[in-house]
C-alpha atoms as a PDB file:
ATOM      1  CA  UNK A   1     -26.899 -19.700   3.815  1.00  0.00           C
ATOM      2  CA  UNK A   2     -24.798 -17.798   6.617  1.00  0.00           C
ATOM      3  CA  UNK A   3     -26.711 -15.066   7.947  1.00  0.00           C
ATOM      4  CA  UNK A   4     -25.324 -11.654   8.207  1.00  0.00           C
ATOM      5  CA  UNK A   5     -24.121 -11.804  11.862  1.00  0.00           C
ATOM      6  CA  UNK A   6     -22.326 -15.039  11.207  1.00  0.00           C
ATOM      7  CA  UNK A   7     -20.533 -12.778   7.670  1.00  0.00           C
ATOM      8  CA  UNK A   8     -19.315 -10.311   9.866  1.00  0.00           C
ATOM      9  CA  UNK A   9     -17.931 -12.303  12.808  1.00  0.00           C
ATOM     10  CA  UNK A  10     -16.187 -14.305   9.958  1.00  0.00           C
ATOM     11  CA  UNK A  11     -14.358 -10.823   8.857  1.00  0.00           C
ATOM     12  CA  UNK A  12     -14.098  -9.570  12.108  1.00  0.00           C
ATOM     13  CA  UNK A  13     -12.194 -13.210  13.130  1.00  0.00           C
ATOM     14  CA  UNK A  14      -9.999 -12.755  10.293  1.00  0.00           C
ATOM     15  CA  UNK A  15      -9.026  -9.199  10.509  1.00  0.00           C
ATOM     16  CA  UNK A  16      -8.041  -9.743  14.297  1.00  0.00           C
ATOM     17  CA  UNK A  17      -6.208 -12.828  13.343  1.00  0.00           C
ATOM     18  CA  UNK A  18      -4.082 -11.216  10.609  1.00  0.00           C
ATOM     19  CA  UNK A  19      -3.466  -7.911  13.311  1.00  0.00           C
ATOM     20  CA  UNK A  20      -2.291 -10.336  16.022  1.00  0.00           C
ATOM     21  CA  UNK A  21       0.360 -12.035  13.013  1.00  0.00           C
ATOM     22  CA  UNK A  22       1.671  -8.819  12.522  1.00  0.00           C
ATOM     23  CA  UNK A  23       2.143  -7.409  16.296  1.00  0.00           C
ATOM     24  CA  UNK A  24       3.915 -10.887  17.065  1.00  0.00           C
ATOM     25  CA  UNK A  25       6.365 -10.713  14.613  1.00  0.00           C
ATOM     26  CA  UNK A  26       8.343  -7.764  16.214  1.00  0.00           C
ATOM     27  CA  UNK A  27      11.324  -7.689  13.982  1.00  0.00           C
ATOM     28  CA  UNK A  28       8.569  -7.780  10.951  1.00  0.00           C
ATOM     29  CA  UNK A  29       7.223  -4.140  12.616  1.00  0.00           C
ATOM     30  CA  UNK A  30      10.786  -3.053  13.411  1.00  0.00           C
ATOM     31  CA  UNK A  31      12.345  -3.897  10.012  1.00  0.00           C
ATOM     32  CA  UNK A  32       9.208  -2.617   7.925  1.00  0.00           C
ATOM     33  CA  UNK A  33       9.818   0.714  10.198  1.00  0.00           C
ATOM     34  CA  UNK A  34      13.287   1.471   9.795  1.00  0.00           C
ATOM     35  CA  UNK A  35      13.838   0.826   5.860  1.00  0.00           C
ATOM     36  CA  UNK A  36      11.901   3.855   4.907  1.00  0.00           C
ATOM     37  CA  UNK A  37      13.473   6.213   7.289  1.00  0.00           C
ATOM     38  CA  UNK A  38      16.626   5.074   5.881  1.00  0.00           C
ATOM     39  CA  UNK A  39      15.346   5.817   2.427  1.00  0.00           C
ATOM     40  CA  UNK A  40      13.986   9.131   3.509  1.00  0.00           C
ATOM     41  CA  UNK A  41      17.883  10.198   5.983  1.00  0.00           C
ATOM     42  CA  UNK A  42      20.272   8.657   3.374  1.00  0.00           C
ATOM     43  CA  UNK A  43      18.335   9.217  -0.089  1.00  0.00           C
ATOM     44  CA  UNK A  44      15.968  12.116   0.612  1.00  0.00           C
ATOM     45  CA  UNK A  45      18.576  14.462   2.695  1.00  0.00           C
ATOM     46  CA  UNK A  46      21.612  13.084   0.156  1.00  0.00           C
ATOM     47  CA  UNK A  47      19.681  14.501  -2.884  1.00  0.00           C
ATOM     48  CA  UNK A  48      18.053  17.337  -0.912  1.00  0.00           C
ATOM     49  CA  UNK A  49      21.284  19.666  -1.602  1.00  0.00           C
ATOM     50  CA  UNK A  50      21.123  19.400  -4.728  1.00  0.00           C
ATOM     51  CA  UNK A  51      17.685  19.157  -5.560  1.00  0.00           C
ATOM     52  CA  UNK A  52      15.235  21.915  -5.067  1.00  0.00           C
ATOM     53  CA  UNK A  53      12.154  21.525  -6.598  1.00  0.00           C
ATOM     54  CA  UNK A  54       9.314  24.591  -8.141  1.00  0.00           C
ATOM     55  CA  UNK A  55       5.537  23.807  -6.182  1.00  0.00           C
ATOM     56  CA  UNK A  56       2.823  23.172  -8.318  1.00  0.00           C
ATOM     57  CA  UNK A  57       0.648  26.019  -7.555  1.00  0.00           C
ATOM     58  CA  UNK A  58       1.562  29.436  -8.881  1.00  0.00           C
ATOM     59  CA  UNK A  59       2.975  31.917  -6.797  1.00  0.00           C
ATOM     60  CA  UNK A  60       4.112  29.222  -4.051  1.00  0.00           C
ATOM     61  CA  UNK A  61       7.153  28.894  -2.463  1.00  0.00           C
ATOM     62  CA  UNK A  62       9.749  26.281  -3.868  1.00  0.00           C
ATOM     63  CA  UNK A  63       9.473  22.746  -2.144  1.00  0.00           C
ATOM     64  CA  UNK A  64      12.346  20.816  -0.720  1.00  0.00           C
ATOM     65  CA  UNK A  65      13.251  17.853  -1.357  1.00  0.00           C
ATOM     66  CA  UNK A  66      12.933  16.062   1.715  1.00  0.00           C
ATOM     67  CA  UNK A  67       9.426  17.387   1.883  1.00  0.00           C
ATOM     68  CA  UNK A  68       8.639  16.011  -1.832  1.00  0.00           C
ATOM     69  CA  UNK A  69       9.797  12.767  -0.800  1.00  0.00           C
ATOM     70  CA  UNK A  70       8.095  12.728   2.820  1.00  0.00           C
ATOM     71  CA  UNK A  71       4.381  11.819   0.980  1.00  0.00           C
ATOM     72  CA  UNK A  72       6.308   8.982  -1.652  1.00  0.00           C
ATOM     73  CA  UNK A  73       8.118   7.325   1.378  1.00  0.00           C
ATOM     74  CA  UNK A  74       4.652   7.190   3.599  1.00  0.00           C
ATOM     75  CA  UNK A  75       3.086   5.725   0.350  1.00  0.00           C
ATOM     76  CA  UNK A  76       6.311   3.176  -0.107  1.00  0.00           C
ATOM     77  CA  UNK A  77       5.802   1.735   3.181  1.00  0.00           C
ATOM     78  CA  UNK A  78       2.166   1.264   2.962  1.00  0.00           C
ATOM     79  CA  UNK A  79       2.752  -0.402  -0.946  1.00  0.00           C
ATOM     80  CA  UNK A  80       5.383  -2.940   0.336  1.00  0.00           C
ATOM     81  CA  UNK A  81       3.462  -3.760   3.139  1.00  0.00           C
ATOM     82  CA  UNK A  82       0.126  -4.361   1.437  1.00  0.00           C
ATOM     83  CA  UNK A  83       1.745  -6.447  -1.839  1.00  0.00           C
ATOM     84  CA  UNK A  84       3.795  -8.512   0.672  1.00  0.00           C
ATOM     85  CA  UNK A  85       0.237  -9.672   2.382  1.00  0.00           C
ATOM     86  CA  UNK A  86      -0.141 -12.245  -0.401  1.00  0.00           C
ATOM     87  CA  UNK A  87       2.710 -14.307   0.953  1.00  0.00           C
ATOM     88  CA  UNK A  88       0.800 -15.217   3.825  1.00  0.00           C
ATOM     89  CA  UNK A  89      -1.314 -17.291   1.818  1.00  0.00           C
ATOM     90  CA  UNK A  90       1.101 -19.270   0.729  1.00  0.00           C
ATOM     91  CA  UNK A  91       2.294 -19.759   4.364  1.00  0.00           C
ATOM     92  CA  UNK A  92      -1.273 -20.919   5.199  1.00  0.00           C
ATOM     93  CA  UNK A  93      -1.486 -23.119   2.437  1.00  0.00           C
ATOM     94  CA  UNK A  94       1.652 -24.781   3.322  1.00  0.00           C
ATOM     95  CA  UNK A  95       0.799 -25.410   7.107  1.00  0.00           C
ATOM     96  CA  UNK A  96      -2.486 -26.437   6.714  1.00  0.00           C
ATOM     97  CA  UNK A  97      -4.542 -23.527   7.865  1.00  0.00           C
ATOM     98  CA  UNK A  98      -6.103 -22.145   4.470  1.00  0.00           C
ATOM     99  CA  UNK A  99      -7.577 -26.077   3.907  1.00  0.00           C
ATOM    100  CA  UNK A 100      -9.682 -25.459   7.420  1.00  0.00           C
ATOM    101  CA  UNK A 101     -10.472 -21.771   5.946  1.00  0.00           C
ATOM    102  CA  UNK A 102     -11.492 -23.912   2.712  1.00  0.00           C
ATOM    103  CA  UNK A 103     -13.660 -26.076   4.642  1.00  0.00           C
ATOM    104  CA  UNK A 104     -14.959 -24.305   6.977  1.00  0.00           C
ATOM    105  CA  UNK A 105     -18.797 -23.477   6.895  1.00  0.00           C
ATOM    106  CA  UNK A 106     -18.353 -19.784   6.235  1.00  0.00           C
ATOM    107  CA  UNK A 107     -18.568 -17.454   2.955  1.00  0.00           C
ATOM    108  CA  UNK A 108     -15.118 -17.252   1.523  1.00  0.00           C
ATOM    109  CA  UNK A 109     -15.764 -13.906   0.233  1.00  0.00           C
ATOM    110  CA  UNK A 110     -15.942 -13.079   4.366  1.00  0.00           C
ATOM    111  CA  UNK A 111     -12.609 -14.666   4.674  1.00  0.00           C
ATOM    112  CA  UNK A 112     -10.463 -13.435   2.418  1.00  0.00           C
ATOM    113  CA  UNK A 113     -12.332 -10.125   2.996  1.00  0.00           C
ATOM    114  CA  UNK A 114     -11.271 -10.000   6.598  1.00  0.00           C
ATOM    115  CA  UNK A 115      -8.117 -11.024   5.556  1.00  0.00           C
ATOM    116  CA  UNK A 116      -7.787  -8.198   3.359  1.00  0.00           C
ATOM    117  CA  UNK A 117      -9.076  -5.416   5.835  1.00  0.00           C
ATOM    118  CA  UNK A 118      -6.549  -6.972   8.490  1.00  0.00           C
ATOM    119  CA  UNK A 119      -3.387  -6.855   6.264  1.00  0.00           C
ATOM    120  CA  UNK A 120      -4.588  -3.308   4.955  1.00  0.00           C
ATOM    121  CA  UNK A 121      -5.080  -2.277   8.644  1.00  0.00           C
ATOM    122  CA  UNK A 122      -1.744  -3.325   9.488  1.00  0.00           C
ATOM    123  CA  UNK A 123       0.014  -1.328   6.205  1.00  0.00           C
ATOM    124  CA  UNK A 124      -2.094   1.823   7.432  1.00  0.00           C
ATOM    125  CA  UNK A 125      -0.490   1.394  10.969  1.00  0.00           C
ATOM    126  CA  UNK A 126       2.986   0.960   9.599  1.00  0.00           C
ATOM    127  CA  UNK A 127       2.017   4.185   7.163  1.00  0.00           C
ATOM    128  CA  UNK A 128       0.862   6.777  10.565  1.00  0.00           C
ATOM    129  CA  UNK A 129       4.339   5.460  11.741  1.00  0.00           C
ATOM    130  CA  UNK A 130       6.232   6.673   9.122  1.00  0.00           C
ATOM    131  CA  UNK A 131       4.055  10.022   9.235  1.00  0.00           C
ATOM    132  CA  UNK A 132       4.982  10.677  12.328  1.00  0.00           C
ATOM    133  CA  UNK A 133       8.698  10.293  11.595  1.00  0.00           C
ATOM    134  CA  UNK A 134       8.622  12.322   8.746  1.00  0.00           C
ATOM    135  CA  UNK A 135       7.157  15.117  10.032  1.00  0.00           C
ATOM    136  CA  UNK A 136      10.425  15.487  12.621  1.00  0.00           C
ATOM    137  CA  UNK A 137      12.104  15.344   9.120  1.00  0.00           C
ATOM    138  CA  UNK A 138      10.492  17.221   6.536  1.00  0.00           C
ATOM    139  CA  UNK A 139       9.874  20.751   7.698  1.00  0.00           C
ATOM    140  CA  UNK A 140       6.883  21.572   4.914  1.00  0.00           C
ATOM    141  CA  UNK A 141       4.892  18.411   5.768  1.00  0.00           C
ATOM    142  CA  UNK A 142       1.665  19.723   7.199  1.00  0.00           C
ATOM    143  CA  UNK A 143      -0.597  17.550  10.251  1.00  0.00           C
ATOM    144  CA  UNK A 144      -3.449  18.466   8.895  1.00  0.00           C
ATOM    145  CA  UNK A 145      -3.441  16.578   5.638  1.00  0.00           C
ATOM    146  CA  UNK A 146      -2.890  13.565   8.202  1.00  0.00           C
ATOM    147  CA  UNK A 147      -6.966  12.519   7.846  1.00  0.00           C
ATOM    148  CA  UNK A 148      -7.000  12.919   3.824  1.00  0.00           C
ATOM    149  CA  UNK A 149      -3.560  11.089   3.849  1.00  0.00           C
ATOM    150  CA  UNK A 150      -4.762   8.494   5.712  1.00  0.00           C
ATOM    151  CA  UNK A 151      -7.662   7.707   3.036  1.00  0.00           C
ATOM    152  CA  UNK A 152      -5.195   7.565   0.574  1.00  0.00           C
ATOM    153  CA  UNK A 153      -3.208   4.944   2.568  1.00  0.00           C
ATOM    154  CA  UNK A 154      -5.995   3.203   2.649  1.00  0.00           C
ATOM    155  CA  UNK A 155      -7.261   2.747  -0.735  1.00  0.00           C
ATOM    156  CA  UNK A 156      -3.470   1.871  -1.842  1.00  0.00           C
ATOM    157  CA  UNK A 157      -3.336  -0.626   1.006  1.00  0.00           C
ATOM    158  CA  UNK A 158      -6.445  -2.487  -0.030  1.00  0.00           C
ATOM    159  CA  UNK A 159      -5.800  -2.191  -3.621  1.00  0.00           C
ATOM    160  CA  UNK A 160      -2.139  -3.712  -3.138  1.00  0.00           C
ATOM    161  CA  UNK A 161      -3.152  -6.285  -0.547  1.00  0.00           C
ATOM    162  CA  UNK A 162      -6.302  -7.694  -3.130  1.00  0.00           C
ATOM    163  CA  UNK A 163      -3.526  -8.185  -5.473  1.00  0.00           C
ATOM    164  CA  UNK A 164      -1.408  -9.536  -3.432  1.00  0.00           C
ATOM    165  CA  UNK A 165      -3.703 -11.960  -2.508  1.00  0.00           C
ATOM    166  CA  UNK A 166      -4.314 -12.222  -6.152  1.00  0.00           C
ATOM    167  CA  UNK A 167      -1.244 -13.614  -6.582  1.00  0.00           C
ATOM    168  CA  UNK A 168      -0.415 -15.448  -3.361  1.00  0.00           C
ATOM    169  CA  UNK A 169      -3.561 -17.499  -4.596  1.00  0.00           C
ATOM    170  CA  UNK A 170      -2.422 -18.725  -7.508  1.00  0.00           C
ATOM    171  CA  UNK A 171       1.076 -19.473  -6.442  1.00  0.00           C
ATOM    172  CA  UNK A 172       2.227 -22.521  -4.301  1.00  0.00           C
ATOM    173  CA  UNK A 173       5.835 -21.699  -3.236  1.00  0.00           C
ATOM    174  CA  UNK A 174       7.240 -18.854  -1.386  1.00  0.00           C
ATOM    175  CA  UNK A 175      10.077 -18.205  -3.245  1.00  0.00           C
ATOM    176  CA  UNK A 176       8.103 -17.921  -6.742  1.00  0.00           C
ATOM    177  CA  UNK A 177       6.362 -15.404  -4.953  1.00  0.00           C
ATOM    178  CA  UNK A 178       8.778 -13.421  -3.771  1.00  0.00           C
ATOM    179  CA  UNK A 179      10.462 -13.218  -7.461  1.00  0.00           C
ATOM    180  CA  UNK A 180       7.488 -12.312  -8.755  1.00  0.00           C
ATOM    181  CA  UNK A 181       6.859  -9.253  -6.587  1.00  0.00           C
ATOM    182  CA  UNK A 182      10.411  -7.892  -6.921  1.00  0.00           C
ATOM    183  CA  UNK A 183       9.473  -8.168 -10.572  1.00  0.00           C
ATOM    184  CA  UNK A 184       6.398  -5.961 -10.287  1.00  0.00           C
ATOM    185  CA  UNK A 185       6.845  -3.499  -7.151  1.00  0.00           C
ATOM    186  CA  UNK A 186      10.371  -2.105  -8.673  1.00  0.00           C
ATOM    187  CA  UNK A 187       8.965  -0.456 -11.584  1.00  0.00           C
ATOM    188  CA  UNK A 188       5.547   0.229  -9.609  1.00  0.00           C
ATOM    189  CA  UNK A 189       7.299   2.037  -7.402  1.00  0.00           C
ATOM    190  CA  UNK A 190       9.966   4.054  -9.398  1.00  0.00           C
ATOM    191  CA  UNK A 191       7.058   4.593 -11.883  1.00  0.00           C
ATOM    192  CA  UNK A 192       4.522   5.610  -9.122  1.00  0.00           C
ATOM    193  CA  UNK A 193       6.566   9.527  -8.858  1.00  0.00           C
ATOM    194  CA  UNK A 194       7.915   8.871  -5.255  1.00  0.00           C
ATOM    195  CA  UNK A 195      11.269  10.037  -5.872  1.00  0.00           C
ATOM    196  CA  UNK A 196      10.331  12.072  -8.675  1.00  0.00           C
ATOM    197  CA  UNK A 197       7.906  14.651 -10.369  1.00  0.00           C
ATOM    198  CA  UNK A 198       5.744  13.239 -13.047  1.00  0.00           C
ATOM    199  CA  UNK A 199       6.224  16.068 -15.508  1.00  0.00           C
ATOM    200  CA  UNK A 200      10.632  15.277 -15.583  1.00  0.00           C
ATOM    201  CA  UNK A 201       9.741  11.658 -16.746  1.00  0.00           C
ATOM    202  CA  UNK A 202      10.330  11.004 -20.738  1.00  0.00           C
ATOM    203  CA  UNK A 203       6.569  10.536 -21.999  1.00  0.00           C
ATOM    204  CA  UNK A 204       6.582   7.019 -22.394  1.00  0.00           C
ATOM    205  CA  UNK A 205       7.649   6.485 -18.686  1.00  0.00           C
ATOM    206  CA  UNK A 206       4.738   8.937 -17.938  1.00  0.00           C
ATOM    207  CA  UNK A 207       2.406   7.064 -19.794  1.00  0.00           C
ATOM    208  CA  UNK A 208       2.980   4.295 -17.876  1.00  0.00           C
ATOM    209  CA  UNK A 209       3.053   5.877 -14.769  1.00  0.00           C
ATOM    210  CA  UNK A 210      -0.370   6.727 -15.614  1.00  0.00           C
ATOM    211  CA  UNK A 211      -1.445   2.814 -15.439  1.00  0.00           C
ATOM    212  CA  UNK A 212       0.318   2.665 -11.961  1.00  0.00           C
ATOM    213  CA  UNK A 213      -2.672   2.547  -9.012  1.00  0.00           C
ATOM    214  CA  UNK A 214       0.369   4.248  -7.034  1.00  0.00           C
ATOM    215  CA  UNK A 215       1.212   7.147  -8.861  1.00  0.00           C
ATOM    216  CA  UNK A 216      -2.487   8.122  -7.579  1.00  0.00           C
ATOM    217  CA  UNK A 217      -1.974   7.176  -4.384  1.00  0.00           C
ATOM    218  CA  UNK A 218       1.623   9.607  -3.958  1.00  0.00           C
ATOM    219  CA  UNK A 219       0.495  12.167  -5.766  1.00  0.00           C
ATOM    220  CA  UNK A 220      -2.593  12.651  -3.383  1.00  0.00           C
ATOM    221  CA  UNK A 221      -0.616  12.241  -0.446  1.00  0.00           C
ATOM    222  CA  UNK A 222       1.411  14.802  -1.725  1.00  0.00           C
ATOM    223  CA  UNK A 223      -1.410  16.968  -2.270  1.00  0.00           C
ATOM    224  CA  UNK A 224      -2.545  16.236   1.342  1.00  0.00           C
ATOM    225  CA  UNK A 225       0.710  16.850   3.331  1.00  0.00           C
ATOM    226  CA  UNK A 226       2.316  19.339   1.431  1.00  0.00           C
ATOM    227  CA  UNK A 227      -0.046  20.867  -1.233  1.00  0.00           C
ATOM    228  CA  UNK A 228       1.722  19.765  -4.071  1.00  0.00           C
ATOM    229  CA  UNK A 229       0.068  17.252  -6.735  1.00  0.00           C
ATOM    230  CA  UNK A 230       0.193  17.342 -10.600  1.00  0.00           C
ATOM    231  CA  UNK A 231      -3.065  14.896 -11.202  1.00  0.00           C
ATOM    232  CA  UNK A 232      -5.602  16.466  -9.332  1.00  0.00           C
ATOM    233  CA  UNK A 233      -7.038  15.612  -5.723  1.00  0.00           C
ATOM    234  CA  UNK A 234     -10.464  14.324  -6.953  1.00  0.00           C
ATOM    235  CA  UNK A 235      -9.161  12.345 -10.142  1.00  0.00           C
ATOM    236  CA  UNK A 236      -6.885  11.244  -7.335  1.00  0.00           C
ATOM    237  CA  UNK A 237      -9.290   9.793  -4.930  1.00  0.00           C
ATOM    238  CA  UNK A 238     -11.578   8.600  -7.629  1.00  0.00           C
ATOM    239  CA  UNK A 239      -9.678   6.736  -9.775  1.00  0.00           C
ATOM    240  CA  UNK A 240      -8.275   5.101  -6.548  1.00  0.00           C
ATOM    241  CA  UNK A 241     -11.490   4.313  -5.299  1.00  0.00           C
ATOM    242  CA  UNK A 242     -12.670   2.493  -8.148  1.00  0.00           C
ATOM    243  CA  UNK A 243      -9.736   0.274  -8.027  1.00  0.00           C
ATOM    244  CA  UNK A 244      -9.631  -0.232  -4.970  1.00  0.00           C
ATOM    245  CA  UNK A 245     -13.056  -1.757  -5.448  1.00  0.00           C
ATOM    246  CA  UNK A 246     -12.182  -3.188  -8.530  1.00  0.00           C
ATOM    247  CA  UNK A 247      -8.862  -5.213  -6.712  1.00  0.00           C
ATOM    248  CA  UNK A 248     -10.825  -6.458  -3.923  1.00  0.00           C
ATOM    249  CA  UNK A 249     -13.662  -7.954  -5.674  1.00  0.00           C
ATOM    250  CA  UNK A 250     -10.898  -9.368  -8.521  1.00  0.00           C
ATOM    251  CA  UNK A 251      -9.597 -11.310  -5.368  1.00  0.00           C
ATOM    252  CA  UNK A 252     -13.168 -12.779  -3.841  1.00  0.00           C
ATOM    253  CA  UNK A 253     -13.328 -14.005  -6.939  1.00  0.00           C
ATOM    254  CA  UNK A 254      -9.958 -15.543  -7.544  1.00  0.00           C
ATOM    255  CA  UNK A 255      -9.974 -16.911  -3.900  1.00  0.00           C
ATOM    256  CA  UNK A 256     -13.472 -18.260  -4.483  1.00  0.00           C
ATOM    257  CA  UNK A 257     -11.852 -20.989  -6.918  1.00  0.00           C
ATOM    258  CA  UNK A 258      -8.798 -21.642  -4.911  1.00  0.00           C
ATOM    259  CA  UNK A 259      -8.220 -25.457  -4.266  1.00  0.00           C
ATOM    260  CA  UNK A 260      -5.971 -27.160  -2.174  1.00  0.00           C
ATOM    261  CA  UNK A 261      -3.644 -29.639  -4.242  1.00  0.00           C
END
């Protein structure tokens, strides 16, 4: 049985490992940078003329656009990043590395575990980024929500990247992969209140943004950096604490049985 120092080297191995991936591959960081901001310049200040949007708290001043979106662009970046961590499985299963993982005399819960934290580190990197830019943007985005938005990024991130790896798991090609999370983060995303309030949604679409992990994770963002969210700040944080919990130990256990054909 691996002792506890061995556990945490074996999480602290993998987490450096999948931080090291992601600083090599510069046009990855780059490309992962730039889409959002182009989301936020073209999409957030195109709509922000004609668009201006009542806060949620009585008595406040009306929110801008560009400021609504700030929080559902951070949150965008951080979701893309994290789901597309489960591709990287497949690329270690198809050079050979995740059958030495498979082998190798360590707990595979620590494996995949550091795997997780790595990729989710990575998304919450790519996430302060996109802060930052955002903030030169959006004039009613406010630093100090950065701590409490950078929870949020975090629970989203680990939530995304367990199913991601999830996935990635039980999939052997690349492109199936790919197909399948264009399926699933298009109406995650559109569903999750990013571009727009909750409360303008018909109630069906609301009702399923509801059983979105996102729409928790933008709407407490929101609440963070500009003091506008329609859920609630602690339903907020604990509903996406339990999943994130919930995601990460559905993928021990999923990458527990994984076999190499």
């Amino acid at each position: 049985m691996a002792t506890a120092e061995a556990y945490f080297r074996t999480i602290s191995t993998m987490w450096y490992r999948q931080i090291r991936r992601f600083l090599r591959a510069r046009s990855r960081v780059v490309g992962t940078a730039v889409q959002p901001v182009m989301w936020l310049v073209f999409f957030g200040m195109g709509l922000g003329g004609a668009m201006r949007l009542a806060a949620a708290r009585p008595g406040s001043a009306s929110l801008d656009y560009l400021s609504f979106m700030a929080p559902g662009v951070i949150m965008m970046s951080v979701f893309m990043t994290s789901f597309m961590s489960g591709i990287s499985v497949i690329w270690d299963r198809e050079f050979g590395f995740l059958k030495e993982v498979l082998v190798a005399p360590v707990p595979r819960s620590a494996s995949i575990l550091g795997r997780a934290l790595g990729d989710t580190t990575t998304a919450v990197i790519q996430g302060l980024i996109i802060l930052v830019m955002t903030s030169l943007l959006a004039p009613q985005v406010s630093l100090s929500g950065i701590p409490l938005a950078v929870a949020f990024m975090l629970m989203v991130s680990l939530t995304f990247t367990s199913l991601g790896i999830v996935l990635g798991s039980r999939m052997r090609s690349m492109e199936g992969f790919q197909l399948i999370n264009t399926f699933l983060s298009m109406p995650l995303l559109f569903l999750s209140g990013a571009f727009y309030p909750l409360k303008t949604m018909p109630d069906w679409m609301r009702y399923l943004a509801y059983v979105d992990p996102l729409t928790y994770g933008v709407d407490g963002c929101r609440a963070a950096l500009v003091g506008v969210g329609e859920l609630g700040l602690w339903t907020d944080l604990a509903l996406l604490a339990v999943l994130s919990l919930a995601f990460t130990a559905v993928s021990i256990a999923v990458f527990g049985r994984t076999t190499i054909d």
